[in-house]
C-alpha atoms as a PDB file:
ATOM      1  CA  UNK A   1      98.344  94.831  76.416  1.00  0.00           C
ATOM      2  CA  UNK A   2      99.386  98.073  74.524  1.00  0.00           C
ATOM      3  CA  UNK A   3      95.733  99.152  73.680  1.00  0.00           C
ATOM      4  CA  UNK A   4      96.690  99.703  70.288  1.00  0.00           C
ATOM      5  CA  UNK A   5      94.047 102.050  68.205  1.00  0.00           C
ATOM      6  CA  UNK A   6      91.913  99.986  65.981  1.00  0.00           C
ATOM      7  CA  UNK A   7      91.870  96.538  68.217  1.00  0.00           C
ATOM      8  CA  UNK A   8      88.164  95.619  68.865  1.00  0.00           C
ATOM      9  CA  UNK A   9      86.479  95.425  72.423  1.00  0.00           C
ATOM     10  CA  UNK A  10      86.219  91.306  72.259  1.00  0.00           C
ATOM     11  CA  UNK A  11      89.949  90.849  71.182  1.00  0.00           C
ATOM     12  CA  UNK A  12      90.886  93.015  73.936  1.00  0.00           C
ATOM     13  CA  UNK A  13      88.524  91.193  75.904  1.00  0.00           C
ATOM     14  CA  UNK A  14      90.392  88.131  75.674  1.00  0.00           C
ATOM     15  CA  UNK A  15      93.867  89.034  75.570  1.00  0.00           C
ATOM     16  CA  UNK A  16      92.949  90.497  79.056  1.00  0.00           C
ATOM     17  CA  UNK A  17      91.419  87.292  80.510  1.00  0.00           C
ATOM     18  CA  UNK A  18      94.169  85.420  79.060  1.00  0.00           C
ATOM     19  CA  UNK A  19      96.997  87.685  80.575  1.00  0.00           C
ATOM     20  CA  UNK A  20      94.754  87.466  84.087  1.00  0.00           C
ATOM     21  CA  UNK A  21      95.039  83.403  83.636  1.00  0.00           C
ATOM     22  CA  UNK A  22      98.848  83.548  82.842  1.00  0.00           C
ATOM     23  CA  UNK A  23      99.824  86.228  85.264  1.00  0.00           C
ATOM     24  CA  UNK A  24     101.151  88.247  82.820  1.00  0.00           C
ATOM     25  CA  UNK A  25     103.856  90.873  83.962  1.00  0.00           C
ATOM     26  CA  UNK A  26     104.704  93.867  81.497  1.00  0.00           C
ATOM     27  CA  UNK A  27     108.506  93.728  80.513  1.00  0.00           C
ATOM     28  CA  UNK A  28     110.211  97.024  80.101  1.00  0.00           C
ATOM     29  CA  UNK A  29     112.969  95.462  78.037  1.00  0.00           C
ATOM     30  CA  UNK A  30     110.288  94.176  75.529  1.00  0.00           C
ATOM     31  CA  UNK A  31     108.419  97.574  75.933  1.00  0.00           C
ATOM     32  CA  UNK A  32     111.770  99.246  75.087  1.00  0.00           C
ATOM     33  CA  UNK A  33     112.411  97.524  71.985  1.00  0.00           C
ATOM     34  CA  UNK A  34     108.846  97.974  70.500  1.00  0.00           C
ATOM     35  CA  UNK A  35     108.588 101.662  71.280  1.00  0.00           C
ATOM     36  CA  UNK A  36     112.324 102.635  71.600  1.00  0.00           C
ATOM     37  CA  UNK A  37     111.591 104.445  75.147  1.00  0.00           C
ATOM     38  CA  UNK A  38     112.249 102.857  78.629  1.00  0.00           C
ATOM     39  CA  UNK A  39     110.362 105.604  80.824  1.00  0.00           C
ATOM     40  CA  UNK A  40     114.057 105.506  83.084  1.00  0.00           C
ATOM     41  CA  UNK A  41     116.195 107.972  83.807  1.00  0.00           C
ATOM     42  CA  UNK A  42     119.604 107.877  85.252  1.00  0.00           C
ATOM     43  CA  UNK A  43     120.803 109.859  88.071  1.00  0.00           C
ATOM     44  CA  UNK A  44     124.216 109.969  88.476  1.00  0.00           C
ATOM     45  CA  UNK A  45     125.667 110.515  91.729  1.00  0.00           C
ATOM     46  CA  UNK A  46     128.905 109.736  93.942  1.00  0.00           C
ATOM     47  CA  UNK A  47     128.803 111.449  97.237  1.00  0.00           C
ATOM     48  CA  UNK A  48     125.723 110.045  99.204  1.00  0.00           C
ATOM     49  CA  UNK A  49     127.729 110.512 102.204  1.00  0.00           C
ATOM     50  CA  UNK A  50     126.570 114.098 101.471  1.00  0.00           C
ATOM     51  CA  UNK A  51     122.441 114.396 102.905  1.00  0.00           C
ATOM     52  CA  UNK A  52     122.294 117.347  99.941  1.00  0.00           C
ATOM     53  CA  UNK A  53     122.635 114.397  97.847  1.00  0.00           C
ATOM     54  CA  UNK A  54     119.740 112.511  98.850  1.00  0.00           C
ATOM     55  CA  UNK A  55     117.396 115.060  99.419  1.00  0.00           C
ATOM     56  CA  UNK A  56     117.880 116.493  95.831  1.00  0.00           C
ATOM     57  CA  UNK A  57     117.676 112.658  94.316  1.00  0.00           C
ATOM     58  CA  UNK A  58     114.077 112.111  96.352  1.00  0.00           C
ATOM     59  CA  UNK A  59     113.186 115.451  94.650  1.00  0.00           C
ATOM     60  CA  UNK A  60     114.058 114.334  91.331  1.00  0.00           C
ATOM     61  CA  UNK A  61     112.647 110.902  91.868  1.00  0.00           C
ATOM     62  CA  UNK A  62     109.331 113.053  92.233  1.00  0.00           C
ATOM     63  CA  UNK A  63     109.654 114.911  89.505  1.00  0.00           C
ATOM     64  CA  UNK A  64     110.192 112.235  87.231  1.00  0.00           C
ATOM     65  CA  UNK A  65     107.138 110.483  88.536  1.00  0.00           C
ATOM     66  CA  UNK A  66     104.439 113.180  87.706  1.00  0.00           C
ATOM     67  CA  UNK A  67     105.878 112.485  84.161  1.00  0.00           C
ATOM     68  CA  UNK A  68     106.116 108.826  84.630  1.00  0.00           C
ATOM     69  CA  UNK A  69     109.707 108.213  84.264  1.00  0.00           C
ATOM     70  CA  UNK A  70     111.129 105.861  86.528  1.00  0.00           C
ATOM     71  CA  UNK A  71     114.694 106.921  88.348  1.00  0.00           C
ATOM     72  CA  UNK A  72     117.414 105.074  88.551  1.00  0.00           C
ATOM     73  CA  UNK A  73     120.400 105.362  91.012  1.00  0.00           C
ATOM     74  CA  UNK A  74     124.064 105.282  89.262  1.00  0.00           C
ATOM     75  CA  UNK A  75     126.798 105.622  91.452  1.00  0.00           C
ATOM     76  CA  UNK A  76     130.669 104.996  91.510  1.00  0.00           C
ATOM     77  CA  UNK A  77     132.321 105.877  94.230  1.00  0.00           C
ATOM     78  CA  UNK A  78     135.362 104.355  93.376  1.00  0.00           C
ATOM     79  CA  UNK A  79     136.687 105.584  90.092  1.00  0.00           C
ATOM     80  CA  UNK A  80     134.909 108.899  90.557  1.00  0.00           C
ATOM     81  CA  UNK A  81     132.824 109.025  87.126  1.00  0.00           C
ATOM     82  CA  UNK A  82     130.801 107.007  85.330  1.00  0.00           C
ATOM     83  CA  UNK A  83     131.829 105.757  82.144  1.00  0.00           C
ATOM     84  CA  UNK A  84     130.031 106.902  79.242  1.00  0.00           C
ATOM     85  CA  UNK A  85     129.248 103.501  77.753  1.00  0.00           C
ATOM     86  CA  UNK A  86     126.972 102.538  80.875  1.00  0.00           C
ATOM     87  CA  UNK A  87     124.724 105.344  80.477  1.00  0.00           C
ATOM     88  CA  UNK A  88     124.366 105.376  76.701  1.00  0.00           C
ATOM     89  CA  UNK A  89     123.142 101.534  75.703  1.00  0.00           C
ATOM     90  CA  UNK A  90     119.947 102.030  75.767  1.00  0.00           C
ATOM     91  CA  UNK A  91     118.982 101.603  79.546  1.00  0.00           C
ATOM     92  CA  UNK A  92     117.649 104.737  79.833  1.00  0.00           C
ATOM     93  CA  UNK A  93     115.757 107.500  78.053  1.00  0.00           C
ATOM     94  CA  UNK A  94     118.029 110.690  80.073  1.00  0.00           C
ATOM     95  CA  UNK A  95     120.697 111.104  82.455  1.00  0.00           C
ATOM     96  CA  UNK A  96     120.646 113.611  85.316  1.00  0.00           C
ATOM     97  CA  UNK A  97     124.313 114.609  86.177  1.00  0.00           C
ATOM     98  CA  UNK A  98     124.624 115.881  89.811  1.00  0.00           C
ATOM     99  CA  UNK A  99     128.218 116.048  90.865  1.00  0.00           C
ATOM    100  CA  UNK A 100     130.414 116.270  87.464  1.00  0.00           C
ATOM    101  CA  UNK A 101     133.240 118.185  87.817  1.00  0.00           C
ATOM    102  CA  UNK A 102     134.122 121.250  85.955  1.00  0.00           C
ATOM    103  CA  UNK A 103     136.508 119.369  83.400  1.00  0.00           C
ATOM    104  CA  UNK A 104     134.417 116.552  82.963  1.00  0.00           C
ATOM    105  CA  UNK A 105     134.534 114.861  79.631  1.00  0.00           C
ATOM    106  CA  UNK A 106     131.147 113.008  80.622  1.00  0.00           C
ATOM    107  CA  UNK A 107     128.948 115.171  78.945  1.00  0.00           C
ATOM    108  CA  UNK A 108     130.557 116.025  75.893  1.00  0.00           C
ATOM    109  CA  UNK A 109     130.717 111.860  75.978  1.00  0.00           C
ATOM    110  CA  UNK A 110     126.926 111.426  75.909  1.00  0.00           C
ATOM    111  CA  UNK A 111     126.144 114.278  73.643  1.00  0.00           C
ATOM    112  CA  UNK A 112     128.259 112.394  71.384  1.00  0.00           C
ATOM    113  CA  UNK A 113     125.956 109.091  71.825  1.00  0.00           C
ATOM    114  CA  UNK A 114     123.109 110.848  71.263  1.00  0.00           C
ATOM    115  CA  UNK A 115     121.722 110.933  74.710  1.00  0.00           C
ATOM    116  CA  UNK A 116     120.123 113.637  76.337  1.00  0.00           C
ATOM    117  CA  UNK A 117     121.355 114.623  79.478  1.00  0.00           C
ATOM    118  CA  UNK A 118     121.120 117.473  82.048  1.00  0.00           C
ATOM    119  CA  UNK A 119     123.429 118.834  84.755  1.00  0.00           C
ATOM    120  CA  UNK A 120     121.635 119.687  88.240  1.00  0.00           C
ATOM    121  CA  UNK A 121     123.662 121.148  90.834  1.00  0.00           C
ATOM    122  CA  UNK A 122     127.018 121.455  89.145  1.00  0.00           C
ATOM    123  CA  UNK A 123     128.597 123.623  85.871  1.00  0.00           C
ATOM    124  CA  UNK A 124     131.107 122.848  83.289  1.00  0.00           C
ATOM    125  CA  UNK A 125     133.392 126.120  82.862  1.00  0.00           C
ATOM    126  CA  UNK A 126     132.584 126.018  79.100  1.00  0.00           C
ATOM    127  CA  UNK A 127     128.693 125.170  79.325  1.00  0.00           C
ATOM    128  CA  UNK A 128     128.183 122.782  76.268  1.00  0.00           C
ATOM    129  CA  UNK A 129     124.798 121.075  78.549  1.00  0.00           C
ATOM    130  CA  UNK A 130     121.487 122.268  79.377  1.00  0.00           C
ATOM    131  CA  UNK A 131     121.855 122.435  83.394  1.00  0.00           C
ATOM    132  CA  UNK A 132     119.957 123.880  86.787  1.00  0.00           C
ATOM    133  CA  UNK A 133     122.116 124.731  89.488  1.00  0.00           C
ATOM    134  CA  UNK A 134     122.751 127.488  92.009  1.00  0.00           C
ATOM    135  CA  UNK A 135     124.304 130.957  92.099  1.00  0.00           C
ATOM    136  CA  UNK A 136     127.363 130.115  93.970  1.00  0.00           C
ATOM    137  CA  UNK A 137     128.816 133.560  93.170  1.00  0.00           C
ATOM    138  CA  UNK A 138     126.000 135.761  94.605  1.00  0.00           C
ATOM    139  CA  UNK A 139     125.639 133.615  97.309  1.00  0.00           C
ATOM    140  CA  UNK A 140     129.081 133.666  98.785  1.00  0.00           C
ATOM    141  CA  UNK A 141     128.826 137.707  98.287  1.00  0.00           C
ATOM    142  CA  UNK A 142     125.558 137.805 100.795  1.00  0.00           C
ATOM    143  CA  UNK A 143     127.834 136.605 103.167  1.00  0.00           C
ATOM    144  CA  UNK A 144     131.149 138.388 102.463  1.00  0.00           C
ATOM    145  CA  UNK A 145     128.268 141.399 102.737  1.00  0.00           C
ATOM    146  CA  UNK A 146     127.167 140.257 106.512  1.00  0.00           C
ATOM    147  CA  UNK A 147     130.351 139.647 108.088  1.00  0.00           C
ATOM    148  CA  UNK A 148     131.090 142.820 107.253  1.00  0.00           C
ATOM    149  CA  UNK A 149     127.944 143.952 108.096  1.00  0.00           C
ATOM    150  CA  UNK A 150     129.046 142.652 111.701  1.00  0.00           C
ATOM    151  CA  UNK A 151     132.264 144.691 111.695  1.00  0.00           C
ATOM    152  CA  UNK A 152     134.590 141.126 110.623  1.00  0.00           C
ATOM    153  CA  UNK A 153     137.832 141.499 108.886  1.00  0.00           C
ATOM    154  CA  UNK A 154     139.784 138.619 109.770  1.00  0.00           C
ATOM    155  CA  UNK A 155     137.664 136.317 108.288  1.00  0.00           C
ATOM    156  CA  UNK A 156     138.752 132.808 107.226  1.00  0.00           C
ATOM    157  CA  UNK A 157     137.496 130.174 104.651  1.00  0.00           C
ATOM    158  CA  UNK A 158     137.496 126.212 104.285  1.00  0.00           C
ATOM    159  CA  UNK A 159     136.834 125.932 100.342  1.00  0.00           C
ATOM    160  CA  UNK A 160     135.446 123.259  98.334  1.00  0.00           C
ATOM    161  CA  UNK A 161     137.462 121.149  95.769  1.00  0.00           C
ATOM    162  CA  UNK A 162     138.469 123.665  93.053  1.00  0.00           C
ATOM    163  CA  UNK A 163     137.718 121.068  90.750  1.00  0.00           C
ATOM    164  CA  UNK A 164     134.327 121.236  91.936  1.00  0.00           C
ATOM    165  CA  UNK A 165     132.084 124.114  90.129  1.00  0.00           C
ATOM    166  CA  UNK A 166     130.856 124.882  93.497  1.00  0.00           C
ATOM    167  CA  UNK A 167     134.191 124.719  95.384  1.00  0.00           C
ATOM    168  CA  UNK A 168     135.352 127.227  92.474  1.00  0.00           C
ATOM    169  CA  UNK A 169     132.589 129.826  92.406  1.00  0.00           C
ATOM    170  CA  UNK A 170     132.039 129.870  95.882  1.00  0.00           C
ATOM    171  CA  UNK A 171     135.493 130.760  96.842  1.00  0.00           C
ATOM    172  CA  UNK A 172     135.369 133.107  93.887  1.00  0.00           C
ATOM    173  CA  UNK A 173     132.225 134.675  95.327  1.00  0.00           C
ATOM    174  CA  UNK A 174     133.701 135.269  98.580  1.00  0.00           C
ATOM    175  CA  UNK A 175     136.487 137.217  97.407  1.00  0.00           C
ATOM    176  CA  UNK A 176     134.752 139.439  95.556  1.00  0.00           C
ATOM    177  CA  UNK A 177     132.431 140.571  98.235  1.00  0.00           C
ATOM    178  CA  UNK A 178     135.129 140.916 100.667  1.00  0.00           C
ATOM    179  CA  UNK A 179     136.533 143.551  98.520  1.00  0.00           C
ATOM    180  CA  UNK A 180     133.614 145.218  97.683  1.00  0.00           C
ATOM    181  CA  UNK A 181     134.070 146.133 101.585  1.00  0.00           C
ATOM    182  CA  UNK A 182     137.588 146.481 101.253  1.00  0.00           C
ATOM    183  CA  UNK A 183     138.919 143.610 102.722  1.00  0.00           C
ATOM    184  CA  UNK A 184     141.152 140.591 101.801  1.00  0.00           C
ATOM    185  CA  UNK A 185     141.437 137.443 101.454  1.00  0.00           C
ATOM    186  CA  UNK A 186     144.685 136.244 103.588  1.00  0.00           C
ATOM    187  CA  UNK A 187     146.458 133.309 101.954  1.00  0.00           C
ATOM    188  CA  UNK A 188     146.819 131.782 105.855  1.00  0.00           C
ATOM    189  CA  UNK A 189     143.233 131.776 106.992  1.00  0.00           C
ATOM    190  CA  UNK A 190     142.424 129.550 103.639  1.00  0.00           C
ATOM    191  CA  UNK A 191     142.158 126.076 103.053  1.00  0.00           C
ATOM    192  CA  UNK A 192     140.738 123.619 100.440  1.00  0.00           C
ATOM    193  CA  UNK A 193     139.338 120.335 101.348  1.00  0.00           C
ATOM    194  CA  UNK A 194     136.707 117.827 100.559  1.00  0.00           C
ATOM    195  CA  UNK A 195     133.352 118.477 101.056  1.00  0.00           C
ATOM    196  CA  UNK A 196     133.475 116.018 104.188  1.00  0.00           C
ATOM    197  CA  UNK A 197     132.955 116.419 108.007  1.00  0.00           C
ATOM    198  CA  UNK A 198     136.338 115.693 109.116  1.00  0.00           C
ATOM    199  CA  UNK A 199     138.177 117.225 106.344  1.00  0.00           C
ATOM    200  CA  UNK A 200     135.928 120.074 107.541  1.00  0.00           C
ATOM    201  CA  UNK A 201     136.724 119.573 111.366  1.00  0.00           C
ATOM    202  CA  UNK A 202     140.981 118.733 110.469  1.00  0.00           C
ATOM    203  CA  UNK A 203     141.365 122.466 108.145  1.00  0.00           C
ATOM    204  CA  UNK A 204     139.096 124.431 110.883  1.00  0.00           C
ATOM    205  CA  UNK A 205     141.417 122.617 113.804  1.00  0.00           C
ATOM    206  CA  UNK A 206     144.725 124.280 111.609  1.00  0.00           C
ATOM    207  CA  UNK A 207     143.063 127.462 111.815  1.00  0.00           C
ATOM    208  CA  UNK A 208     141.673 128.111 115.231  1.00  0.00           C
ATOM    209  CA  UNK A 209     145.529 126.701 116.208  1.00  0.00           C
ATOM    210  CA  UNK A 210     147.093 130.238 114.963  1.00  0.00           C
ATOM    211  CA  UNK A 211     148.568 132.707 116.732  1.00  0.00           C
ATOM    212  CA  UNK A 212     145.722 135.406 115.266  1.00  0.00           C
ATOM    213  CA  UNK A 213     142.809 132.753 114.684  1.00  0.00           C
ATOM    214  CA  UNK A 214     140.122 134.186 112.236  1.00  0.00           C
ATOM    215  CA  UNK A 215     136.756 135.525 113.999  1.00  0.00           C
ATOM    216  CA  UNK A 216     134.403 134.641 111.581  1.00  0.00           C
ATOM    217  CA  UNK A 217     134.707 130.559 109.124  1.00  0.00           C
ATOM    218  CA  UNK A 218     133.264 130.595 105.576  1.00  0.00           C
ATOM    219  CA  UNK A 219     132.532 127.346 104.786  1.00  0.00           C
ATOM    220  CA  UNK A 220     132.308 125.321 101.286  1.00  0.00           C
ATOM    221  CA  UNK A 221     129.433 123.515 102.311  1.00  0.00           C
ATOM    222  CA  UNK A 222     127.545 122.568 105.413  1.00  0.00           C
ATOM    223  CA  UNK A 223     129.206 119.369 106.076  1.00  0.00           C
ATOM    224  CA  UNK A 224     132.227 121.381 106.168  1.00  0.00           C
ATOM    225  CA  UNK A 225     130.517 123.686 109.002  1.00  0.00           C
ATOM    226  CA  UNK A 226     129.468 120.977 110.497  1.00  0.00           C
ATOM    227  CA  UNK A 227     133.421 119.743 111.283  1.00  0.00           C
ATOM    228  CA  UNK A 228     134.473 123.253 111.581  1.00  0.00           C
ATOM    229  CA  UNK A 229     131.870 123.599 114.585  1.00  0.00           C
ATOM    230  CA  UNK A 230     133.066 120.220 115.989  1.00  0.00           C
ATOM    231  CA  UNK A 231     136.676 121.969 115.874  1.00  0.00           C
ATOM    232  CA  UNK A 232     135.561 124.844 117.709  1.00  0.00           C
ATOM    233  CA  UNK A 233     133.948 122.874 120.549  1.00  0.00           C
ATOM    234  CA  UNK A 234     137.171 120.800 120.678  1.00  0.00           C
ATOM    235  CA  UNK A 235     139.188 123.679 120.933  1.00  0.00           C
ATOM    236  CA  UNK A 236     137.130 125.548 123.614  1.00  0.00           C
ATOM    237  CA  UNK A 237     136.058 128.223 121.156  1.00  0.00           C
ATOM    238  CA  UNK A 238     132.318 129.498 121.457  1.00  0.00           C
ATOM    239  CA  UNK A 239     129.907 129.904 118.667  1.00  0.00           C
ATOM    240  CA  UNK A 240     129.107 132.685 118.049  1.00  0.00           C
ATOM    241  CA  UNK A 241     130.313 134.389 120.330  1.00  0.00           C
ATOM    242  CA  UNK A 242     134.284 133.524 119.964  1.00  0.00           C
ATOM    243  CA  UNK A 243     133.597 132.233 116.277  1.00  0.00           C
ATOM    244  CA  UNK A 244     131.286 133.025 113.874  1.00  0.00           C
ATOM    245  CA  UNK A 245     130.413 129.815 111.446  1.00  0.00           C
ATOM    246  CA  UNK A 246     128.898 130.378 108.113  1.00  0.00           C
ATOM    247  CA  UNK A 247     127.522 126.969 105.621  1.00  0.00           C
ATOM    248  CA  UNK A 248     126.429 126.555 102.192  1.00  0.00           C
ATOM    249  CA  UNK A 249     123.404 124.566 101.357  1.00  0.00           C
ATOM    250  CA  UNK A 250     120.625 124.378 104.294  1.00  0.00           C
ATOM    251  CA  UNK A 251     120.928 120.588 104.532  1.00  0.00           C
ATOM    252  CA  UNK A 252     118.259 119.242 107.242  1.00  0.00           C
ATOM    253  CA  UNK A 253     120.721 119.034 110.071  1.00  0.00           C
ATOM    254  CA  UNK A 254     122.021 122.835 109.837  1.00  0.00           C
ATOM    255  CA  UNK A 255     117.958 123.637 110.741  1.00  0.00           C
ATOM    256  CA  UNK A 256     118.457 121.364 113.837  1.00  0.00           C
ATOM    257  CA  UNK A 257     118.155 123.523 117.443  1.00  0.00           C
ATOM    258  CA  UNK A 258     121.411 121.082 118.170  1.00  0.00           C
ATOM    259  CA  UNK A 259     123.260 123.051 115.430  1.00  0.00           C
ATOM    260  CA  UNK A 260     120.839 126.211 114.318  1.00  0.00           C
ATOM    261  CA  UNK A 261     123.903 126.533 111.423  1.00  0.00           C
ATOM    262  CA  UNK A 262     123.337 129.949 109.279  1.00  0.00           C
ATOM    263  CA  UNK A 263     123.784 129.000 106.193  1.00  0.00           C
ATOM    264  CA  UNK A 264     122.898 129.934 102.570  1.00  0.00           C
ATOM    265  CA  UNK A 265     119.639 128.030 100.957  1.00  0.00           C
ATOM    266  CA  UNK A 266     118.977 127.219  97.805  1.00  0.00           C
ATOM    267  CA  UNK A 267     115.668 126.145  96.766  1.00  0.00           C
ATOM    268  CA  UNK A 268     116.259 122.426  95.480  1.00  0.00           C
ATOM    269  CA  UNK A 269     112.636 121.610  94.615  1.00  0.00           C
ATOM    270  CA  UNK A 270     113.247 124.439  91.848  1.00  0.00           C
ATOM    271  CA  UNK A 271     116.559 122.802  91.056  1.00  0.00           C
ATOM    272  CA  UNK A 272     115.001 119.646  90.670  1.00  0.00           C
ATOM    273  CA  UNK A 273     112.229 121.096  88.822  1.00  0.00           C
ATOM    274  CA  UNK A 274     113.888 122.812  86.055  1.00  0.00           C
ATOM    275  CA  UNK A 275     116.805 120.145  85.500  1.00  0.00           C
ATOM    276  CA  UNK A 276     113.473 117.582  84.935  1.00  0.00           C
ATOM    277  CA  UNK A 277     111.758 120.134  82.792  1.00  0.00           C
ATOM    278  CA  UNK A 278     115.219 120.473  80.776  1.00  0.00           C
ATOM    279  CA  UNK A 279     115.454 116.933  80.544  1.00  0.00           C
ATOM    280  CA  UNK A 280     112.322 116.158  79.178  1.00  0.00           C
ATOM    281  CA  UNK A 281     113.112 118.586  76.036  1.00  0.00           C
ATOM    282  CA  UNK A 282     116.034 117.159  75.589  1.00  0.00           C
ATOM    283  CA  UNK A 283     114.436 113.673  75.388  1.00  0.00           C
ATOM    284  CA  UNK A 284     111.561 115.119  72.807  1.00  0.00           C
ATOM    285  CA  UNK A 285     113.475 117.279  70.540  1.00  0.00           C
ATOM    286  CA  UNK A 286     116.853 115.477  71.608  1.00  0.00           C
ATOM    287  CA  UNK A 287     120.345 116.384  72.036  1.00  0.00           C
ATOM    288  CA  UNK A 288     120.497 119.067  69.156  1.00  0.00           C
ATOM    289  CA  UNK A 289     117.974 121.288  71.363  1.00  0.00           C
ATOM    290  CA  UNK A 290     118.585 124.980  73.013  1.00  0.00           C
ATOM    291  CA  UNK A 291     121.406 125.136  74.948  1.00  0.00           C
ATOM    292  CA  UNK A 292     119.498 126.696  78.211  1.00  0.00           C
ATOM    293  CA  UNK A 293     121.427 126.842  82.176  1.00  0.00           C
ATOM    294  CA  UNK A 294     119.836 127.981  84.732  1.00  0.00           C
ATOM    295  CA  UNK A 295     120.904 129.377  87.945  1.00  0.00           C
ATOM    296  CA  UNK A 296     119.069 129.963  91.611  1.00  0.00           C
ATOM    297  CA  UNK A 297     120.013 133.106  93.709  1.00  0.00           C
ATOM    298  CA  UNK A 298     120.242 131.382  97.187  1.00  0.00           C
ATOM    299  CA  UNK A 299     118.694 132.981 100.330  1.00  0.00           C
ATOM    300  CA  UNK A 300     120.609 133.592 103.407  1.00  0.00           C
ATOM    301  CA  UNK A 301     118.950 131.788 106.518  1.00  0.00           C
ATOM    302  CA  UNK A 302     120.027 133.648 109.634  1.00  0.00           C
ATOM    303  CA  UNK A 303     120.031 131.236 112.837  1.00  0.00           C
ATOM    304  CA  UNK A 304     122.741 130.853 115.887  1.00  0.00           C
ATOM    305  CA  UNK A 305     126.097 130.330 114.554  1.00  0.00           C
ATOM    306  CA  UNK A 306     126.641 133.950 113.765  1.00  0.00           C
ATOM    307  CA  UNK A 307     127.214 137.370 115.459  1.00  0.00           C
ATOM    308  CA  UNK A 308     130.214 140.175 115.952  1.00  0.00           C
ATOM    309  CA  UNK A 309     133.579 139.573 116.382  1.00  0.00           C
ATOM    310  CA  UNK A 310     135.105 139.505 119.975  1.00  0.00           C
ATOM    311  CA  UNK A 311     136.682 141.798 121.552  1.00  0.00           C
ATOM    312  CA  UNK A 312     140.662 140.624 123.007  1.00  0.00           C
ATOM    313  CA  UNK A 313     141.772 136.996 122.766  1.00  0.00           C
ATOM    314  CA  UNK A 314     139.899 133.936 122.478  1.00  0.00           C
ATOM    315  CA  UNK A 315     138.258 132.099 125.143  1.00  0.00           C
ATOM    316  CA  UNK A 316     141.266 129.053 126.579  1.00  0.00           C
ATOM    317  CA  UNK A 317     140.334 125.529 126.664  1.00  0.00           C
ATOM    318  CA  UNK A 318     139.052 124.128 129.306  1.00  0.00           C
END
């Protein structure tokens, strides 16, 4: 059923009729051991809870279709990381990498196999894997540079993880921007968390509770915003006009009129794109290829949750 070169017409013929009679179905195992390939790639993945998550997995999926690789789905949410030895024994052709950490041993793991992989998403801090992610740095700056832009200076933050690339560069990125407009980052109106909607809501709750609340909430992602603007409506506090609320990420919901979140967007059918594109070169020339990363300037997406500070205390609860 291969169409081999050289096989004529009539034996064809019949091994066709005869599979039709039998009900022949292909078997990728067998196809794997006779041409070494599987045409299956693994996506790894751990925080589904997260809608980035799936969106940027139905992108890949797509991807990997107009080259005819089949994805598969490899989660853990309960030790946190795949072990190496599930991804490298012959299941798959590639593995896409979406939430490593920055420390991650993972890759180096699979490099050492011999199988090609590709971070999307996330970095390492000592790149050693081709990868496609986004320009946390210059993102967080675009908004240090329009909070400023709105005359904010006590501006507070709910980080990612700072094991997290993006929890890292993203707190990073605010900093710097703040003082490129002379302003600082104050140790109380800061606070790390996971990338979760009531980890979000609990840190954001801590902060509006100060004496001097911040005017203006970076968050790590918009899941984060999310619980930081169910904080605010617990607490009495308008948006935007007692509070501005910034995300990261454009998920669906932060384009909802319900929550019109202004947020920073990165384009994840690029993302998806490029890690595929890496991926496939990785699987041709394999893991001894050109060591290439890639990373997205995001776009700030102005909608409803921002605006200038106010003037005198905050609104009370009703």
């Amino acid at each position: 059923m291969r169409n081999l070169p050289g096989t004529s017409p009539a034996t064809r013929g019949r091994v066709v009729r005869a599979a039709l009679e039998l009900a022949y179905v292909p078997s990728d195992r067998g196809r794997a051991l006779s041409t070494r390939t599987t045409r299956r790639v693994a996506v790894v993945s751990e925080e589904l809870t997260n809608p980035y998550y799936p969106e940027l997995i139905e992108l890949l999926r797509r991807e990997l279709g107009a080259h005819d690789y089949g994805l598969v789905l490899v989660a853990d949410a309960q030790s946190g990381e795949i072990r190496p030895d599930v991804l490298a024994d012959g299941s798959y052709d590639g593995v896409v990498l979406t939430t490593t950490r920055r420390r991650s041993a993972l890759p180096r793991d699979l490099t050492e196999r011999g199988v090609p992989h590709v971070l999307a998403n996330r970095f390492l801090d000592h790149p050693e894997s081709p990868g496609c992610g986004m320009d946390n740095e210059a993102g967080s700056q675009a908004v240090a540079d329009l909070l400023a832009g709105l005359g904010h200076s006590r501006i507070g933050a709910v980080h990612g993880p700072v094991d997290t690339s993006t929890g890292r560069e993203r707190a990073l990125g605010l900093q710097v921007g703040m003082l490129r407009h002379g302003l600082h980052v104050r140790r109380e109106l800061n606070r790390r968390t996971a990338f979760s909607h009531d980890a979000g809501r609990a840190a954001a709750a801590e902060l509006l509770s100060l004496p001097e609340p911040p005017t203006a909430l970076v968050c790590g992602n918009d899941v984060i915003a999310l619980g930081a603007l169910s904080a605010a409506r617990e607490a009495g506090v308008r948006v935007p006009e007692d509070l501005t609320v910034i995300g990261f990420d454009d998920i669906p919901m932060a384009g909802w009129p319900l929550v019109a979140l202004t947020t920073m967007r990165c384009d994840l059918a690029a993302m998806a794109r490029i890690a595929v594109e890496l991926l496939l070169d990785g699987i041709a020339c394999g893991t001894e290829g050109e060591l290439k990363v890639h990373r997205l300037v995001p776009t700030l997406v102005k909608r409803g949750t921002h605006g200038p500070p106010r003037r005198g205390p905050l609104a009370s609860p009703p």
